[in-house]
Structure formats: structure tokens, C-alpha cells
N, C-alpha and C. Protein backbone atom coordinates (compact mmCIF):
# COMPACT_ATOMS: atom_id res chain seq x y z
N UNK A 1 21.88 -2.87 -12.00
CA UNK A 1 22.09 -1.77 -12.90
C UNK A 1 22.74 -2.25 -14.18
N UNK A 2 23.41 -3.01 -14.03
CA UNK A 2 24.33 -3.81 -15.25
C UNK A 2 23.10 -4.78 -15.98
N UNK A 3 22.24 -5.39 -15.85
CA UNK A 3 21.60 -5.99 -16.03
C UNK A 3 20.87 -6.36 -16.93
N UNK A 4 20.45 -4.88 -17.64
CA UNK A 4 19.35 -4.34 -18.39
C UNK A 4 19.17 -5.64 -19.98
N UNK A 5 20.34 -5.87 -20.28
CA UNK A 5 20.71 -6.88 -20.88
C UNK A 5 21.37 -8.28 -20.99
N UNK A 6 21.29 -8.60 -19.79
CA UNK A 6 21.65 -9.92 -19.15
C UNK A 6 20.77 -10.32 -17.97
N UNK A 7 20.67 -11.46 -17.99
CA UNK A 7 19.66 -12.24 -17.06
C UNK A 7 18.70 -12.16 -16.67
N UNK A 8 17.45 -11.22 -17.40
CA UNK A 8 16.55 -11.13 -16.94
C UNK A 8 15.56 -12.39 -16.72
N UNK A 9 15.82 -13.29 -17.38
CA UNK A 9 14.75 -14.61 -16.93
C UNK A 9 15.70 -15.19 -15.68
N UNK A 10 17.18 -15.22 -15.59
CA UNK A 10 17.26 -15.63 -14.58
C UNK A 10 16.79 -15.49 -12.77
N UNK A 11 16.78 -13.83 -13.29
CA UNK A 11 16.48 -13.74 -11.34
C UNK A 11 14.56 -14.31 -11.22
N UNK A 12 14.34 -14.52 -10.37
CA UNK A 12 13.45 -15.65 -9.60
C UNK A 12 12.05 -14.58 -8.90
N UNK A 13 12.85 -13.30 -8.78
CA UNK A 13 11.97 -12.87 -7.62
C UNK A 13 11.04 -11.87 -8.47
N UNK A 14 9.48 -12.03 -8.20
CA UNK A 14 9.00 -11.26 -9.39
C UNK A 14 7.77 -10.56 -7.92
N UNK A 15 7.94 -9.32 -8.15
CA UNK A 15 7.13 -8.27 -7.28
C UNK A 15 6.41 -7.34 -8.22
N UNK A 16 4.80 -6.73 -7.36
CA UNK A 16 4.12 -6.23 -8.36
C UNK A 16 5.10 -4.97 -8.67
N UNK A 17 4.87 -4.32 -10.17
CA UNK A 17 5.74 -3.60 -10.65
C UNK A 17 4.75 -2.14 -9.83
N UNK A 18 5.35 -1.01 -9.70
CA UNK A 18 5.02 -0.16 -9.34
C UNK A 18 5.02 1.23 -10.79
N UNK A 19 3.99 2.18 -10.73
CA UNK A 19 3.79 2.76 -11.84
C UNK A 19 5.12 3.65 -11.53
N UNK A 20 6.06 4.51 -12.87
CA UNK A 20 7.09 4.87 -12.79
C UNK A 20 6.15 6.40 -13.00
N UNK A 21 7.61 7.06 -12.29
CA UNK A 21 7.13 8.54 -11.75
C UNK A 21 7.41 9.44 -13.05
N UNK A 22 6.69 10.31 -13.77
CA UNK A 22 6.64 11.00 -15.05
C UNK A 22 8.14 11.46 -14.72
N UNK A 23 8.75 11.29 -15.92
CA UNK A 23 10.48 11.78 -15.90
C UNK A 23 10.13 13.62 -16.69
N UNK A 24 11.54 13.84 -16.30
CA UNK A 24 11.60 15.44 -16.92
C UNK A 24 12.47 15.17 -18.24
N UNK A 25 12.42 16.30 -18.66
CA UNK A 25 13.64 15.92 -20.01
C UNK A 25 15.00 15.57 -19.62
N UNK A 26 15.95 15.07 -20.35
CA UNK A 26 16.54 14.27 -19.91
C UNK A 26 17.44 14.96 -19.67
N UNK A 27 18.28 16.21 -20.28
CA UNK A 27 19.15 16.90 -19.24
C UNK A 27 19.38 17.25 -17.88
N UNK A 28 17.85 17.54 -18.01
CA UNK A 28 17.95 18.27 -16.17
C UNK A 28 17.32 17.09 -15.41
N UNK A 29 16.87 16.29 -15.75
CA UNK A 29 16.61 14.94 -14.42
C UNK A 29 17.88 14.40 -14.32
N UNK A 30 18.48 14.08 -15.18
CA UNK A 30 20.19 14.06 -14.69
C UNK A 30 21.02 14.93 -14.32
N UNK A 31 20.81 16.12 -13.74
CA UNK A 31 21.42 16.96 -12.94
C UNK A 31 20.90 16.89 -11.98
N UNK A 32 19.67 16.26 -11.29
CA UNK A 32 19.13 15.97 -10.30
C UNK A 32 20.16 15.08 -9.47
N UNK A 33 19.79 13.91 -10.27
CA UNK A 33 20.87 12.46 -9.44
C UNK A 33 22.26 13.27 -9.34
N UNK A 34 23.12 14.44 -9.93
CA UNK A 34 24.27 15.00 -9.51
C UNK A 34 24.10 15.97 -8.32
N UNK A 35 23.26 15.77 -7.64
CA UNK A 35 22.58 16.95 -6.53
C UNK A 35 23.50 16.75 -5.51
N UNK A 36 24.58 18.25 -5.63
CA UNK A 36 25.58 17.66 -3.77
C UNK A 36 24.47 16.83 -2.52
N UNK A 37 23.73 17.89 -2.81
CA UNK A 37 22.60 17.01 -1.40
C UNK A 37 22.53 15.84 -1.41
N UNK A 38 22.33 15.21 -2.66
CA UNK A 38 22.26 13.55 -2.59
C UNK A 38 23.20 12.90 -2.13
N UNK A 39 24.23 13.51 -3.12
CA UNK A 39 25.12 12.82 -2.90
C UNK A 39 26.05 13.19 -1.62
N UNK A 40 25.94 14.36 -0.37
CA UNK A 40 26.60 14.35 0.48
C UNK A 40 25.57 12.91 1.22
N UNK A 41 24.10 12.97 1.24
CA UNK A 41 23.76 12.17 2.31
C UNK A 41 23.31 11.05 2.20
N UNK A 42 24.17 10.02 0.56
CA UNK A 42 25.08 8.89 0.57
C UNK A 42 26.14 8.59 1.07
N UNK A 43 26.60 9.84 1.57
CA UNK A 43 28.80 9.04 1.90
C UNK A 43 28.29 8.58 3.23
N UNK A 44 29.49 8.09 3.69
CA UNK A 44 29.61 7.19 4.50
C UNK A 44 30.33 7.89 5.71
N UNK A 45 30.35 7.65 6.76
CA UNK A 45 30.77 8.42 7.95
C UNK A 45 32.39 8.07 8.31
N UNK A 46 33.42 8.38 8.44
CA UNK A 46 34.59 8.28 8.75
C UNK A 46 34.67 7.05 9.10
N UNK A 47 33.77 5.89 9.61
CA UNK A 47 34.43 4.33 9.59
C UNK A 47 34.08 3.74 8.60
N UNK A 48 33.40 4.70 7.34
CA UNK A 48 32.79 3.68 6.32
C UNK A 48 31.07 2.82 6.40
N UNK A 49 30.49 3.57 7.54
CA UNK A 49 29.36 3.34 7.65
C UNK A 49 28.42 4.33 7.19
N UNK A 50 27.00 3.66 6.93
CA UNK A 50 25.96 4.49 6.29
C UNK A 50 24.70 4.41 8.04
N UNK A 51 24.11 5.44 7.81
CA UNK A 51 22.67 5.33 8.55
C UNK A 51 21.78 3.74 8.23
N UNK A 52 21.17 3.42 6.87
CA UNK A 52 20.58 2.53 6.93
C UNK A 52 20.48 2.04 5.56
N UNK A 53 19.51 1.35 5.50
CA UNK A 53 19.80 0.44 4.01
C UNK A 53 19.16 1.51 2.71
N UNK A 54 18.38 2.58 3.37
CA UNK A 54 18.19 3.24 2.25
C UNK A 54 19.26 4.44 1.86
N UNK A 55 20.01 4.79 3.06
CA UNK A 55 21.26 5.58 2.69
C UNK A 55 22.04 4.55 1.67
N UNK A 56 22.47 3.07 1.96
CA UNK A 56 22.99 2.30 1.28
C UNK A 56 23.06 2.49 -0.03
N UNK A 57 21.44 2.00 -0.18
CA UNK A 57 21.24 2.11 -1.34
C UNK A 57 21.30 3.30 -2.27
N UNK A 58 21.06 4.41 -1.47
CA UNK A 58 21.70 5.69 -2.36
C UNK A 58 22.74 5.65 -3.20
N UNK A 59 23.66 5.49 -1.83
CA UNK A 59 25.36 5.67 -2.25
C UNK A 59 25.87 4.41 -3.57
N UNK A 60 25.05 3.16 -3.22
CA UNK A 60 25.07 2.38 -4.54
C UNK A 60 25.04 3.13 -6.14
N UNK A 61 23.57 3.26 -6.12
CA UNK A 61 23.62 4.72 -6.79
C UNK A 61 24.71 5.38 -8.01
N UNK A 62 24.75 6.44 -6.49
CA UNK A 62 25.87 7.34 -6.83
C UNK A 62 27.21 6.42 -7.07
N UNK A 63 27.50 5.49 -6.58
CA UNK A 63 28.72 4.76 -6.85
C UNK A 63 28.89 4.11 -8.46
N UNK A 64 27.79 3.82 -8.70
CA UNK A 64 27.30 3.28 -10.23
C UNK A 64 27.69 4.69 -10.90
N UNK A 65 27.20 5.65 -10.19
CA UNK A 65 26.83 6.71 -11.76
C UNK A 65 28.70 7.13 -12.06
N UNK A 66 29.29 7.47 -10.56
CA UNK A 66 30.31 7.60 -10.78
C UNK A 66 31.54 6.75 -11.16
N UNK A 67 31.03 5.41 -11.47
CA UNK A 67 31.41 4.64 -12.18
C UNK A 67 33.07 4.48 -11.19
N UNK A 68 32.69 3.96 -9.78
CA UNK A 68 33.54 3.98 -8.55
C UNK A 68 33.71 2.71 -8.09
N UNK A 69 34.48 1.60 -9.11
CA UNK A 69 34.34 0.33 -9.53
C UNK A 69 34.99 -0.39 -8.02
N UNK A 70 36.05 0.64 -7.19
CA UNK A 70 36.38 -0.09 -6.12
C UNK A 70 35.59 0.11 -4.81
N UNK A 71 34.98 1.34 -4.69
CA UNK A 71 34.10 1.61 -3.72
C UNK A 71 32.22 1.03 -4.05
N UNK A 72 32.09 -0.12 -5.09
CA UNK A 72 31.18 -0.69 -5.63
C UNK A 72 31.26 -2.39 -4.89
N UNK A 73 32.42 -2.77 -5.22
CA UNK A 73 33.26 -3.80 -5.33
C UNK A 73 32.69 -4.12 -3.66
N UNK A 74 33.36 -2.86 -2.64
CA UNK A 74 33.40 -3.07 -1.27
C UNK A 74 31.80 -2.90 -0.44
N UNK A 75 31.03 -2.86 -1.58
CA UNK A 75 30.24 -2.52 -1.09
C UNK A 75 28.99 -4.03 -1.85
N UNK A 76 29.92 -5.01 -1.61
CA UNK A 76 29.24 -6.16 -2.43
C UNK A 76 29.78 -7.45 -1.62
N UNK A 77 28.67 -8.49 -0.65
CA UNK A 77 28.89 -9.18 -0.20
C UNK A 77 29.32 -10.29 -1.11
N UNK A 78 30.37 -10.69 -0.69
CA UNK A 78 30.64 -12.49 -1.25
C UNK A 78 30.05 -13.67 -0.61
N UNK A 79 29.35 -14.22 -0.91
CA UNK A 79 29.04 -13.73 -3.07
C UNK A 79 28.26 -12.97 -2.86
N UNK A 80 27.74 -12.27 -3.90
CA UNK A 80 26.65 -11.40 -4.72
C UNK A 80 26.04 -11.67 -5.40
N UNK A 81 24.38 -11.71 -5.66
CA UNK A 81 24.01 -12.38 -6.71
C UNK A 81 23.37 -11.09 -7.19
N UNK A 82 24.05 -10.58 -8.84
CA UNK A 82 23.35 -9.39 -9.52
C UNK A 82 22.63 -10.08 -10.63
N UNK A 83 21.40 -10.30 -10.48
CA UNK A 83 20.92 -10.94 -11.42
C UNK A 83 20.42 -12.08 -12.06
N UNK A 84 20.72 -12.93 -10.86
CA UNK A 84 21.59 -14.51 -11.03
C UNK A 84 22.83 -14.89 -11.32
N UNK A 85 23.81 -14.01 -11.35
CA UNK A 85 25.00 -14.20 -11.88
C UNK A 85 26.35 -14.27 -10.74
N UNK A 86 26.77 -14.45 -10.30
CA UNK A 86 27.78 -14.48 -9.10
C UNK A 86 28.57 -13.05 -10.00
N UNK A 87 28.86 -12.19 -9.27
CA UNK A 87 29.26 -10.98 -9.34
C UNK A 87 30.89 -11.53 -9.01
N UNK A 88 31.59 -10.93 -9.77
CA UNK A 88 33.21 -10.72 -9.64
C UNK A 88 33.64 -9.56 -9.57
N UNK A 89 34.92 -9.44 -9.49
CA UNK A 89 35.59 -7.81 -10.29
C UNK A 89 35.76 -7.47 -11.74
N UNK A 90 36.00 -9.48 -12.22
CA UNK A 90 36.16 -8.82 -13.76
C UNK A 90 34.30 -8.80 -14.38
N UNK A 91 33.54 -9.42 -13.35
CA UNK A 91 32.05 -8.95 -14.02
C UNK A 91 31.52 -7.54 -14.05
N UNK A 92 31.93 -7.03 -12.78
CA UNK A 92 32.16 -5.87 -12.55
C UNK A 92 32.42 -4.55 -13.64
N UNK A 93 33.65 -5.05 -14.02
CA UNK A 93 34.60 -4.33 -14.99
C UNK A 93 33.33 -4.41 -16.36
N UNK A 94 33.37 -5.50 -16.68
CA UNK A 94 32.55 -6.47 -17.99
C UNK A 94 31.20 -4.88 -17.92
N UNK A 95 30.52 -4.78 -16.85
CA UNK A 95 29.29 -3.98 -17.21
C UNK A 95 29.64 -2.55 -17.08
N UNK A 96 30.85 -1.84 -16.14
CA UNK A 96 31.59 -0.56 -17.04
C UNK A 96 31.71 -0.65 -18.29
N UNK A 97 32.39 -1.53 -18.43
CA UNK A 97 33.05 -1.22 -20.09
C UNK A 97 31.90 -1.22 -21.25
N UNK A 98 30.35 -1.97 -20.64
CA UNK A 98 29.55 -2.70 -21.46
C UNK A 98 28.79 -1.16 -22.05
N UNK A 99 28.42 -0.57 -20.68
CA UNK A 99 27.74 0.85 -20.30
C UNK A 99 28.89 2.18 -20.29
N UNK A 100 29.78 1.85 -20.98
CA UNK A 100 30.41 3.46 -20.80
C UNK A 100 30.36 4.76 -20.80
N UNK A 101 28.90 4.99 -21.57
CA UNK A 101 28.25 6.16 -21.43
C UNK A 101 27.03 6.49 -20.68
N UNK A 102 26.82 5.18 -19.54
CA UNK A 102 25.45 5.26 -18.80
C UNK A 102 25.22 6.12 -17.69
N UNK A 103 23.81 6.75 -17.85
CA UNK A 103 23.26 7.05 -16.83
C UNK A 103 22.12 6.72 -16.57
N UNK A 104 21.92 6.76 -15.22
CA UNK A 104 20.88 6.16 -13.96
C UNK A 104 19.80 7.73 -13.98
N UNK A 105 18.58 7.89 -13.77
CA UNK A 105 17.67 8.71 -13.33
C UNK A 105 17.15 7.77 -11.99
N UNK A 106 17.02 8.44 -11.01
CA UNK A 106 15.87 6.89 -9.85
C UNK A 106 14.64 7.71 -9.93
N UNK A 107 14.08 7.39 -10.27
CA UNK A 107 12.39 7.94 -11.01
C UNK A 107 11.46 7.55 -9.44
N UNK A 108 11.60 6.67 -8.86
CA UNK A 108 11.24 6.70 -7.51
C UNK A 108 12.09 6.82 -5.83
N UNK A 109 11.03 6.86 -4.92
CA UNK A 109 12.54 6.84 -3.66
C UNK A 109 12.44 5.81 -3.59
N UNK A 110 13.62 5.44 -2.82
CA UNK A 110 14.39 3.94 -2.21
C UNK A 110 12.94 3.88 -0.91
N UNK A 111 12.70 2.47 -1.11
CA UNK A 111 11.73 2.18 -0.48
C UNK A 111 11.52 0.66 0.27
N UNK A 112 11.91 0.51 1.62
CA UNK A 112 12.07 -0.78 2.03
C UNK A 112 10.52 -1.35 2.20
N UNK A 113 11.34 -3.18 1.44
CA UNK A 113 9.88 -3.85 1.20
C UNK A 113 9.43 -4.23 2.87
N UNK A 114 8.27 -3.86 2.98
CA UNK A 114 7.40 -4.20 4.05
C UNK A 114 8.12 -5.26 4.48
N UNK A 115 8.03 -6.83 4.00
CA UNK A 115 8.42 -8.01 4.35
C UNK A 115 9.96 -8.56 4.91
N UNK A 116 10.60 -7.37 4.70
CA UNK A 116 12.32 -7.78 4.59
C UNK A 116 13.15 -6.07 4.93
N UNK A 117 13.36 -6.36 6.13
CA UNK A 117 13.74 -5.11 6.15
C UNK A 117 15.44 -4.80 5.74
N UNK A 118 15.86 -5.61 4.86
CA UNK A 118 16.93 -5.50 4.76
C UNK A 118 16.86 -5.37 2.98
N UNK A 119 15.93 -4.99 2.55
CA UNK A 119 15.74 -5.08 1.05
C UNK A 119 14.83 -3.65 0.92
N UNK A 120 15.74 -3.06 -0.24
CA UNK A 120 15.24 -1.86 -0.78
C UNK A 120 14.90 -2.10 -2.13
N UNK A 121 13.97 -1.62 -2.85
CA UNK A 121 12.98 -1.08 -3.93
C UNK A 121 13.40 0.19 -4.70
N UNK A 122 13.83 0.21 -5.56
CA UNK A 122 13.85 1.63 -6.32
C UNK A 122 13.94 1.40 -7.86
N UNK A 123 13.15 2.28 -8.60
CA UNK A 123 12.68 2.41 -10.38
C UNK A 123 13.94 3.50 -10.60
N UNK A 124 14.46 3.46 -12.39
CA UNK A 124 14.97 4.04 -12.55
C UNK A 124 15.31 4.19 -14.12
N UNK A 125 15.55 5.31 -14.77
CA UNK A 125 15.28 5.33 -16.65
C UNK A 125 17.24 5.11 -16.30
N UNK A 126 17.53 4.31 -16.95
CA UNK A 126 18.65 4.01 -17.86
C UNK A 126 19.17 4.23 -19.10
N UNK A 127 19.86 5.34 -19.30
CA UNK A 127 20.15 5.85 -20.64
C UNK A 127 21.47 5.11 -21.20
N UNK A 128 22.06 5.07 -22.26
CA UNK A 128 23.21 4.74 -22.75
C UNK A 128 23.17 5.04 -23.89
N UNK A 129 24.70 4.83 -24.93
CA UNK A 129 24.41 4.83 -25.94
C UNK A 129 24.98 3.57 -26.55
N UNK A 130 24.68 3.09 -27.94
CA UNK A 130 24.50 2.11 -28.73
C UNK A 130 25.10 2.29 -29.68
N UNK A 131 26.19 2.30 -30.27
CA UNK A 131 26.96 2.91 -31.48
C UNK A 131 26.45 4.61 -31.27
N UNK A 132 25.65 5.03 -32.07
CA UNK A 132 26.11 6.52 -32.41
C UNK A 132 24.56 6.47 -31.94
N UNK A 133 23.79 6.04 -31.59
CA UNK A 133 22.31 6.07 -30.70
C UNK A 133 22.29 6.37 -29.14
N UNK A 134 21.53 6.91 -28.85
CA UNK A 134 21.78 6.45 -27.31
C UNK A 134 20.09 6.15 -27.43
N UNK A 135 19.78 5.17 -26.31
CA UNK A 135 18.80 4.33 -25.91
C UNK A 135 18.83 4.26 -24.25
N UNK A 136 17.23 3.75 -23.85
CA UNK A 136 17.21 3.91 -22.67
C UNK A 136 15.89 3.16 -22.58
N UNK A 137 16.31 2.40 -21.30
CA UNK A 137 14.98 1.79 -20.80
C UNK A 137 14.26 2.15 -19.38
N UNK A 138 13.25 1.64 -18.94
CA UNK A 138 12.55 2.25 -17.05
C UNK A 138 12.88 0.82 -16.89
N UNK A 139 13.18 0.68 -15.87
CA UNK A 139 13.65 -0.34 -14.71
C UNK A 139 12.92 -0.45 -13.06
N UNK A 140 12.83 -1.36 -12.75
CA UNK A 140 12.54 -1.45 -11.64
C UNK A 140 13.06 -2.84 -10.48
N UNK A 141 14.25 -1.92 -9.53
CA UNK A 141 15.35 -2.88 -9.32
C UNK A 141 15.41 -3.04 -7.95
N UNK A 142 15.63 -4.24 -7.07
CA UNK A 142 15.52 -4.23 -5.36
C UNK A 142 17.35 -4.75 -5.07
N UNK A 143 17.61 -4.09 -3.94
CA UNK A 143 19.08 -4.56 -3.49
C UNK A 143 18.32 -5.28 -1.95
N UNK A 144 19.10 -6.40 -1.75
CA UNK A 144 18.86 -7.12 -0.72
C UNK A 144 19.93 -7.25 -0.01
N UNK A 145 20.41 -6.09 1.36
CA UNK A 145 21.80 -6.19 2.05
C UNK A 145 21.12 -7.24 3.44
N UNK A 146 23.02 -7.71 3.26
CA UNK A 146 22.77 -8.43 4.71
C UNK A 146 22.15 -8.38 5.59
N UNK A 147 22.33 -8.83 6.98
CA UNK A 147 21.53 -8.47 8.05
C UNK A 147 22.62 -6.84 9.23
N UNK A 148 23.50 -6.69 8.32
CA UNK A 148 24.87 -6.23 8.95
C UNK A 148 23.90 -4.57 8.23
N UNK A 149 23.34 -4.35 7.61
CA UNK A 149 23.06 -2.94 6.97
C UNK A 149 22.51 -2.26 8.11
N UNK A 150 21.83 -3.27 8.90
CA UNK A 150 21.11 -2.39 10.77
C UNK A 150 22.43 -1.75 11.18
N UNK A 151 23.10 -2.62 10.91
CA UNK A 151 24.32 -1.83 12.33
C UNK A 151 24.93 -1.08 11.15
N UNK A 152 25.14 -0.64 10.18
CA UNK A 152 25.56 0.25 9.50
C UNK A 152 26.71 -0.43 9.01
N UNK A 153 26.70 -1.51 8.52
CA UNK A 153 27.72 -2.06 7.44
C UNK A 153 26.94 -2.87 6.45
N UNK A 154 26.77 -1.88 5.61
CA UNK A 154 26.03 -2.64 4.65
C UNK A 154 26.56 -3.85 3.41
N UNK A 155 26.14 -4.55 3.33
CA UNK A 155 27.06 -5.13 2.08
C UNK A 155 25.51 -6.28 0.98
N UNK A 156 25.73 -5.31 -0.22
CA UNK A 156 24.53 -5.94 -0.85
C UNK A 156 24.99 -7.47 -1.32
N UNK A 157 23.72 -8.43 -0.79
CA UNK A 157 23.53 -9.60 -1.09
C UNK A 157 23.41 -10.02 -2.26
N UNK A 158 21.91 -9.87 -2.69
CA UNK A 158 21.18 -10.00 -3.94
C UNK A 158 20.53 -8.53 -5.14
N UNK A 159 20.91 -8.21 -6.17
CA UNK A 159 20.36 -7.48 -6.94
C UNK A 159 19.70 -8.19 -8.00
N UNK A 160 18.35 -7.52 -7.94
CA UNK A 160 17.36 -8.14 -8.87
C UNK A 160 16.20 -7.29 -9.27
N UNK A 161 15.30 -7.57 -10.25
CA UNK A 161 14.19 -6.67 -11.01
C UNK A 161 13.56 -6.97 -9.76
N UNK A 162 12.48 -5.92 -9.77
CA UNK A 162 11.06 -5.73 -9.35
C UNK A 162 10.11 -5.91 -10.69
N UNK A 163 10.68 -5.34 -11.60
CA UNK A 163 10.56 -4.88 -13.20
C UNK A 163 11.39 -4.81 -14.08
N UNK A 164 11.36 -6.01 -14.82
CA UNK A 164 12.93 -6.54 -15.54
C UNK A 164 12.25 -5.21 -16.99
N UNK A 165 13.35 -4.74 -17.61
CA UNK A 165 13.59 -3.88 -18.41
C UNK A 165 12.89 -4.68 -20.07
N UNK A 166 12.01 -3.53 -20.23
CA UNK A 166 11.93 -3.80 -21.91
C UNK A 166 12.91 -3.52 -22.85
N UNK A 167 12.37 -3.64 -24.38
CA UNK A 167 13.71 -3.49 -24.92
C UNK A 167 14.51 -2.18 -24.88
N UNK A 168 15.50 -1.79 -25.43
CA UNK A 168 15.48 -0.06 -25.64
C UNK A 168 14.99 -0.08 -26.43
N UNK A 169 14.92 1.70 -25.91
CA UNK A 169 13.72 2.54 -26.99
C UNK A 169 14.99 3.66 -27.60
N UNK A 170 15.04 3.91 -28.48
CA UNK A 170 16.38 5.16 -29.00
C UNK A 170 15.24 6.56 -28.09
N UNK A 171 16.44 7.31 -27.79
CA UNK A 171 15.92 8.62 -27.64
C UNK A 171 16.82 9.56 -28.12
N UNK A 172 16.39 10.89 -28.50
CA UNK A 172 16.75 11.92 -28.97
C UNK A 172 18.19 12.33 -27.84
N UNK A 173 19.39 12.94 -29.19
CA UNK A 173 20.49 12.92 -27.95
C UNK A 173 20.76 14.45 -27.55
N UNK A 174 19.81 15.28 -27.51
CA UNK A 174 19.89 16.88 -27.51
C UNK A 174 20.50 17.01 -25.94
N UNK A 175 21.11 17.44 -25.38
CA UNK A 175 21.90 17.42 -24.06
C UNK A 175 22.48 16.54 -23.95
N UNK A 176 22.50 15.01 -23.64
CA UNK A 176 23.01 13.72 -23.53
C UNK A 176 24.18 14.13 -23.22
N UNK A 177 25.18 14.84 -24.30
CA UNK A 177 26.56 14.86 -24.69
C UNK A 177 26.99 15.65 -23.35
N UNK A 178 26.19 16.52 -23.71
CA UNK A 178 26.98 17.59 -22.28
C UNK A 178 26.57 16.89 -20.98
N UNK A 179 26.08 16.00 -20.50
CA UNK A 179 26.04 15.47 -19.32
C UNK A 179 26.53 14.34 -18.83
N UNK A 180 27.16 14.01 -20.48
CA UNK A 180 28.11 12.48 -20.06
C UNK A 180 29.10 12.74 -20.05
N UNK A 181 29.65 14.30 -20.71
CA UNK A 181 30.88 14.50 -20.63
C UNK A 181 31.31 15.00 -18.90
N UNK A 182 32.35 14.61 -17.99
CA UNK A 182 32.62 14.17 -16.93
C UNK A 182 33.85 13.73 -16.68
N UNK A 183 34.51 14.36 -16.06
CA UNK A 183 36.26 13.93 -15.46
C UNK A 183 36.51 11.95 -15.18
N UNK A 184 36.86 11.50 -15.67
CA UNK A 184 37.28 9.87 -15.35
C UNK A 184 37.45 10.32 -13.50
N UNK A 185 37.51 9.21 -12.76
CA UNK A 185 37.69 9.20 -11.73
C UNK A 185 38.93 8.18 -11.76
């Protein structure tokens, strides 16, 4: 998710891209990804476990959007490779601060690759803004959790494109404002 502008020649793993699902305008597809429904059946069950790697990957997600830098953190095997990059806390921090006004749409469902059942698939429009612009690109991104995500402890391995991001495109900021505005956590 941090990515969009760092390392895209580095990651290695290149899968056919899948066509992205027609988006709605951009207010209300981002009140979608805020859907209690979603987001109740991302949390995690009183020991901190999920159902499976595509609940996982939900709650990833939602952990990104809510910008939930320690419940992100724990949810990231050592090491981590996002990108090619060995993932830290202060890298971590580095792509909050980079994205402070970002939001995630997942334009497709979480979808485990045939070959690896411990690796999920999911597209997604990335909005932000850019000085006084906001811009946004379609993405298409796979999380690869341990072998521990069966038994319901997930901890992502590898994050990488399916579909490394073109450049941004500016888009019109008519709602934007009112949907980034949001309580700090």
C-alpha cells in the first residue's frame, strides 16, 4: 500500500494483471471500505486471531485505512518484505507520514492465488493528495502470510504488485475533503 512510489522495479513477482472493477464516484466508494460490516468481519477474535488469510487480508486493509500503525506493525512477520524493502517501524511511520491523506478503494475481492494458499490477490484505486492536488492511481497488490495464517495467526511475509501502479493521474477533489476528514486514532 505504501508502495505506489517506491520500488516498483524492485519486487520480482510479476502475475497476469487482472481487469479492475468499474469504480463509483469517489465519495461513496469510500464509504463502502467504511462499511461496519467490513469492518466488523476483519477484527480479530478475543485471542487476536482471524478465520483465514482472506479475513487477514481484510483487516490489513482496514488497518492501513485507519492508519493503525501498531496493530499493522503486529500484523507483519520479521522480516517483511513490502516491496523489496525490509519493512521497519520507522519505514512504517516513513509511508504514514508520506500518505497522510490516503485512501484505499479494493475495487476487487481478496482472492487466494490458486498456487499458494497462503497468498492473497486484491486491486485497489489509491487516492491521496499532492500539495493542494489530490491524485490517485489502480493498483494491483498480493500479501503472502506465513504458513501460521491456517491456524489463524496470520503474519504477512511478502507484499508485492500483481500490477505495479502507473503514474498519478490528478482527480477532481469534490467530496475528497469530507471523507478524509476523520478523528486521529
Amino acid at each position: 500500500v505504501c508502495g505506489s512510489r517506491r520500488g516498483a522495479q524492485a519486487d520480482r513477482r510479476q502475475v497476469p494483471s487482472h481487469e479492475a472493477a468499474r469504480r463509483m464516484g469517489a465519495a461513496a466508494s469510500h464509504l463502502r471500505m467504511a462499511a461496519p460490516g467490513m469492518l466488523q468481519a476483519t477484527m480479530p477474535d478475543a485471542r487476536g486471531r482471524v478465520a483465514s488469510p482472506l479475513q487477514a487480508a481484510a483487516r490489513y486493509v482496514a488497518l492501513v485505512q485507519r492508519r493503525d500503525r501498531s496493530g499493522l506493525l503486529d500484523m507483519l512477520a520479521q522480516p517483511c518484505d513490502l516491496f523489496g524493502v525490509a519493512v521497519t517501524p520507522d519505514f512504517v511511520d516513513g509511508c504514514f507520514d508520506e500518505y497522510r491523506d490516503m485512501r484505499l478503494e479494493v475495487t476487487t475481492g481478496f482472492r487466494l492465488v490458486p498456487e499458494d494458499p497462503n497468498t492473497v490477490e486484491f486491486e485497489y484505486i489509491k487516492t491521496w493528495r499532492e500539495g493542494d492536488q489530490w491524485v490517485q492511481v489502480e493498483v494491483g497488490e498480493f500479501l503472502t502470510f506465513t504458513a501460521a495464517a491456517q491456524a489463524g495467526c496470520p503474519k504477512i511475509a511478502r507484499i508485492g504488485y500483481t500490477r505495479p501502479p502507473p503514474n498519478p493521474v490528478p482527480v477532481d477533489d469534490d467530496g475528497l475533503d469530507c471523507w478524509m476528514e476523520q478523528p486521529s486514532e
